[in-house]
Protein backbone atom coordinates (compact mmCIF):
# COMPACT_ATOMS: atom_id res chain seq x y z
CA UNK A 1 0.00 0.00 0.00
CA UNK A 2 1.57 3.04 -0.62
CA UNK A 3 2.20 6.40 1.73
CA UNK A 4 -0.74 8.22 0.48
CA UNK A 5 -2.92 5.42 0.34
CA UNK A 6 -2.02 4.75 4.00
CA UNK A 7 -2.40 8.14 5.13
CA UNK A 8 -5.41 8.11 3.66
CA UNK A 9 -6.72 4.91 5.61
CA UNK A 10 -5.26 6.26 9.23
CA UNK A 11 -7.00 9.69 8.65
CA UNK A 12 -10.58 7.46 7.89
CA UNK A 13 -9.80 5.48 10.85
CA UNK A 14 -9.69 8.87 13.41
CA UNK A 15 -12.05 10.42 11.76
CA UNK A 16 -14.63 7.54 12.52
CA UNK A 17 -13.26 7.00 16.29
CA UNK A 18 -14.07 11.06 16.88
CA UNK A 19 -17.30 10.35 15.23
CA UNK A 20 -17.87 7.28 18.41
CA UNK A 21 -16.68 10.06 21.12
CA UNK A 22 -19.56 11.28 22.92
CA UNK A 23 -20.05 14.97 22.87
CA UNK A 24 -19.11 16.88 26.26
CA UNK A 25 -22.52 18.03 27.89
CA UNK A 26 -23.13 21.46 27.72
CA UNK A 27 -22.40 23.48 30.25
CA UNK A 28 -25.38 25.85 31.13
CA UNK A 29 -24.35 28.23 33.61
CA UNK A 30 -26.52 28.64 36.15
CA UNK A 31 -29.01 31.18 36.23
CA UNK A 32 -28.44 34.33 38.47
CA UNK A 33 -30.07 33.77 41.63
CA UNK A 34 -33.07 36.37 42.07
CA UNK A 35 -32.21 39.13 44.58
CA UNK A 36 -33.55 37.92 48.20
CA UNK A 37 -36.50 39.98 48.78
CA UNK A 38 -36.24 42.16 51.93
CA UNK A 39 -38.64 40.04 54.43
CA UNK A 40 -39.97 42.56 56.92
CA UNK A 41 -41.46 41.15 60.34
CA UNK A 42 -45.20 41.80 60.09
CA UNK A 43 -46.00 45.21 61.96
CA UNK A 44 -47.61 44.73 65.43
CA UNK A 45 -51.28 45.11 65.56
CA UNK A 46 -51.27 48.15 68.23
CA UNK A 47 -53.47 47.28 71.00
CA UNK A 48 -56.60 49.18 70.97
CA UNK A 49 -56.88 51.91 72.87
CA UNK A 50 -59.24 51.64 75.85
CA UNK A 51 -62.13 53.01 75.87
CA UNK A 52 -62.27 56.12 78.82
CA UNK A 53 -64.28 54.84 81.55
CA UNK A 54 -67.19 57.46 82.12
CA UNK A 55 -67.10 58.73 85.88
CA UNK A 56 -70.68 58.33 86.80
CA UNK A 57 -69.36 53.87 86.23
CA UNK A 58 -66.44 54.53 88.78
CA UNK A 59 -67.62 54.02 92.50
CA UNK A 60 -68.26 57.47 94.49
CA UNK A 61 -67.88 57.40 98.20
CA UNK A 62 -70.97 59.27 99.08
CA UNK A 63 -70.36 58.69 102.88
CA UNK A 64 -67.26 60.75 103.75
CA UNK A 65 -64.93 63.51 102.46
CA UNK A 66 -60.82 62.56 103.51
CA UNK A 67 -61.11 61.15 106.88
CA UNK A 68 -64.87 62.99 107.24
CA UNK A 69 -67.30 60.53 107.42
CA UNK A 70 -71.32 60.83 107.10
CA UNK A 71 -72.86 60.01 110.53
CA UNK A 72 -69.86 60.45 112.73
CA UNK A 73 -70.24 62.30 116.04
CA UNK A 74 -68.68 65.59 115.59
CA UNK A 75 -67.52 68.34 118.09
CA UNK A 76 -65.18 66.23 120.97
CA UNK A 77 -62.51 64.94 119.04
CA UNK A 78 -59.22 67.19 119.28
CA UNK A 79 -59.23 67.52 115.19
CA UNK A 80 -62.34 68.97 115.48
CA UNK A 81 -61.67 72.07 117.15
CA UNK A 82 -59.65 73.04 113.92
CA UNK A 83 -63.43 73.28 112.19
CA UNK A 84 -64.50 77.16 112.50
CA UNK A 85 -68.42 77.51 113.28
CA UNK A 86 -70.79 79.70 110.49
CA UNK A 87 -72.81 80.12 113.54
CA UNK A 88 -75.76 78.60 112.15
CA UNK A 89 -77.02 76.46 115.40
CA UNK A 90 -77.24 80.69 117.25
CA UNK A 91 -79.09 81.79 114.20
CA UNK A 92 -81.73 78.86 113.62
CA UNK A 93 -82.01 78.18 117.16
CA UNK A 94 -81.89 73.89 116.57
CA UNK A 95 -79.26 71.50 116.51
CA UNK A 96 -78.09 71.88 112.96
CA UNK A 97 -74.84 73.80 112.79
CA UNK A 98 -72.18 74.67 109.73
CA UNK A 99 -68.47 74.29 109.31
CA UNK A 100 -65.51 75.05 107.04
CA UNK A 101 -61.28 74.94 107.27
CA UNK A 102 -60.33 72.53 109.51
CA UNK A 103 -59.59 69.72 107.04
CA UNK A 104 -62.10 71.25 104.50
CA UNK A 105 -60.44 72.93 101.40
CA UNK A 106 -61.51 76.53 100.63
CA UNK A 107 -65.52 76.86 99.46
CA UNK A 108 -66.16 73.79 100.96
CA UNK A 109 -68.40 73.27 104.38
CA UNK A 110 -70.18 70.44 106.38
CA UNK A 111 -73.22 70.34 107.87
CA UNK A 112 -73.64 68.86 111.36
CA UNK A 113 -76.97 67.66 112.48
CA UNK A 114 -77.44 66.83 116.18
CA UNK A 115 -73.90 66.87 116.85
CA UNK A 116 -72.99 64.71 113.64
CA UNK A 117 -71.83 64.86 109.94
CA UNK A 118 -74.91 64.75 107.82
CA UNK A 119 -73.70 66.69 104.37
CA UNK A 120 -70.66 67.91 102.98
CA UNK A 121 -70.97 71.30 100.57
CA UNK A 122 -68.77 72.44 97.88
CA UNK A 123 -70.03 75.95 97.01
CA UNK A 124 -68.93 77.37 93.61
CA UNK A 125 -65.84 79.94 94.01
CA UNK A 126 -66.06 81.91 90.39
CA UNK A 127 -68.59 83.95 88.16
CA UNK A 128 -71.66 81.25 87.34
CA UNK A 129 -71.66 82.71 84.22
CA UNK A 130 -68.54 81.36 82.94
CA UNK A 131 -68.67 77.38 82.44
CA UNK A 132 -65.43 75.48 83.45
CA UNK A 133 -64.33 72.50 80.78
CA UNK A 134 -62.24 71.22 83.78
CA UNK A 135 -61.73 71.24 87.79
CA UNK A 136 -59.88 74.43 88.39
CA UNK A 137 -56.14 73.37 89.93
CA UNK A 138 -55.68 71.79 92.97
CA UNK A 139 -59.13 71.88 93.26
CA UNK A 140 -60.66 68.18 95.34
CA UNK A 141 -61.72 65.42 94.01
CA UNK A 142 -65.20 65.30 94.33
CA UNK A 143 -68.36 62.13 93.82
CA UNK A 144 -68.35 60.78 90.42
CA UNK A 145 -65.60 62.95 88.99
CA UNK A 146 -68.09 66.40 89.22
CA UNK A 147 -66.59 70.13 89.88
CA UNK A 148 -68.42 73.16 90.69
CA UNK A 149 -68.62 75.38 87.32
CA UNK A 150 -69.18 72.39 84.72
CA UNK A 151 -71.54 72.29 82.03
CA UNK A 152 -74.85 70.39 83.38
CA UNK A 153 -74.74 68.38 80.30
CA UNK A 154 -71.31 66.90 81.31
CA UNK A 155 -72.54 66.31 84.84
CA UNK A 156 -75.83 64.19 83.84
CA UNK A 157 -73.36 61.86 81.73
CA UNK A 158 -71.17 61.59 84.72
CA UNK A 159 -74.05 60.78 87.34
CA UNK A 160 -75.62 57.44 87.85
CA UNK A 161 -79.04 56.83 86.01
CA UNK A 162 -82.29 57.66 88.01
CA UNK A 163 -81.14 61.63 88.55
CA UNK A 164 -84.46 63.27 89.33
CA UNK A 165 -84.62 66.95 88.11
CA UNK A 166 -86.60 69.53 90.06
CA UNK A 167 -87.40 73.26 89.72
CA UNK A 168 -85.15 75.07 91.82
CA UNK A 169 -86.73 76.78 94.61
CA UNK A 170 -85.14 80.31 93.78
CA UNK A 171 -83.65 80.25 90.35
CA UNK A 172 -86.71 78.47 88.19
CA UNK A 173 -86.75 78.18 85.33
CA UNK A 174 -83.60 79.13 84.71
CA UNK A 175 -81.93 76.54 87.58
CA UNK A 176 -83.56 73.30 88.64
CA UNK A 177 -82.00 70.44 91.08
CA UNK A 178 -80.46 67.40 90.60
CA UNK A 179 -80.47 64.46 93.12
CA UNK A 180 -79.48 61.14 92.81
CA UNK A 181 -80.31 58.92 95.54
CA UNK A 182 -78.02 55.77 96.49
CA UNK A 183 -80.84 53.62 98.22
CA UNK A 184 -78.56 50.68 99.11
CA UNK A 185 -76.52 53.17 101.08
CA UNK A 186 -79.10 55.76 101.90
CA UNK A 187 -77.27 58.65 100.94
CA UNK A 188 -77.61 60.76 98.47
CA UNK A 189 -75.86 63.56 95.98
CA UNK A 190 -77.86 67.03 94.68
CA UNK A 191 -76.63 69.56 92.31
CA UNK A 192 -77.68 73.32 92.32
CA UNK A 193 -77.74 74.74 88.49
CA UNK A 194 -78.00 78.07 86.97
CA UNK A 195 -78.06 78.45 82.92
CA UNK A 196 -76.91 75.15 82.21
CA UNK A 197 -73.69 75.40 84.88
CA UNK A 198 -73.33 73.75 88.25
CA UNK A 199 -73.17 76.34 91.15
CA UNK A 200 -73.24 73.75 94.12
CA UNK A 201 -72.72 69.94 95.06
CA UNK A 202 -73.64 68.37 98.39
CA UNK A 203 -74.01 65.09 99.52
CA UNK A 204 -74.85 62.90 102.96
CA UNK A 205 -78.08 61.94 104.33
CA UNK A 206 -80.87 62.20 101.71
CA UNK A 207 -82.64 64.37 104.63
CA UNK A 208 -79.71 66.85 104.98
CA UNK A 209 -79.32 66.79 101.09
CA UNK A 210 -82.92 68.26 100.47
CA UNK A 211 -82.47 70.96 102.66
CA UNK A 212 -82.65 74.23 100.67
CA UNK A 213 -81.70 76.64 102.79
CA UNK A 214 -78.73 75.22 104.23
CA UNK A 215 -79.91 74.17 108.10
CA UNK A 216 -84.04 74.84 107.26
């Protein structure tokens, strides 16, 4: 066989053995791996805000102002002589009597029937004219949230249901009275109004309370 011939043959013979060599498997390179989304913690649900509590569902002590209480003997304890006399008992000639200071913050006083606490009285200190949105400062804290000067539509929504609403016996039509009356207790809370303001708030024994000229 000749060189060319041979050549020939050996070139045959590789080309056929590349034709048997499996191809290499692609290489696909791999896709680009999506940008990891930002995971946010879910936001708190905020707690719901409570709902205010209206004053006339919070308890009111209607038997005693401080360390005053309705129905305790008055006049021979040593505390007491800090109480000044309005000199009522000399004027109505009975055994109902009036005091203030002592204990009692300013435009406040407390009745005394037959030598005990039937009523505490806080007496309004500004112009009736002007209605107060709040208790002036440092002023006491007084039943069921109320302050002398409010807006008698604030105080009905503060006071327990069964307020009964009377003509007053001065000021009608233009002031009327209202009393609440804790029967379980037996004591009881009135408010003196003038144009749609409260001038006065007292409360103690329902007899004291309906008094309208303070010891008659």
């Amino acid at each position: 066989m000749s060189v060319p011939v041979l050549r020939a043959a050996l070139m045959c013979v590789v080309a056929g053995l590349a034709a048997c060599t499996p191809a290499e498997p692609e290489v696909v390179p791999p896709a680009p791996a999506a940008p990891a989304s930002t995971v946010q913690a879910p936001t708190p649900t905020p707690a719901p805000t409570p709902t205010p509590t209206p004053a006339a569902a919070a308890p009111a002590d209607l038997s005693r102002f401080g360390e005053l209480r309705i129905g305790a003997p008055f006049g021979k304890a040593p505390g007491d002589r800090a109480f000044v006399s309005a000199g009522m008992r000399e004027l109505m000639e009975g055994d109902c009597e009036y005091y203030d200071q002592g204990s009692l913050p300013e435009s406040m006083s407390m009745m005394v029937l037959g030598d005990r606490i039937a009523r505490f009285e806080m007496d309004l200190e500004q112009d009736p004219s002007v209605a107060l949105d709040a208790p002036p400062a440092g002023a006491p804290a007084l039943p069921f949230g109320l302050w002398t000067g409010m807006r008698v539509a604030e105080a009905k929504k503060r006071l327990p249901a069964g307020v009964v609403t009377s003509p007053h016996a001065y000021n009608s039509p233009d002031g009327d009275y209202l009393t609440w009356t804790d029967k379980a207790s037996k004591l009881a809370i009135r408010l003196e109004t003038l144009n749609g303001v409260v001038t006065a708030i007292y409360w103690g024994q329902p007899d004291a309370v309906e008094l309208i000229e303070g010891c008659a």
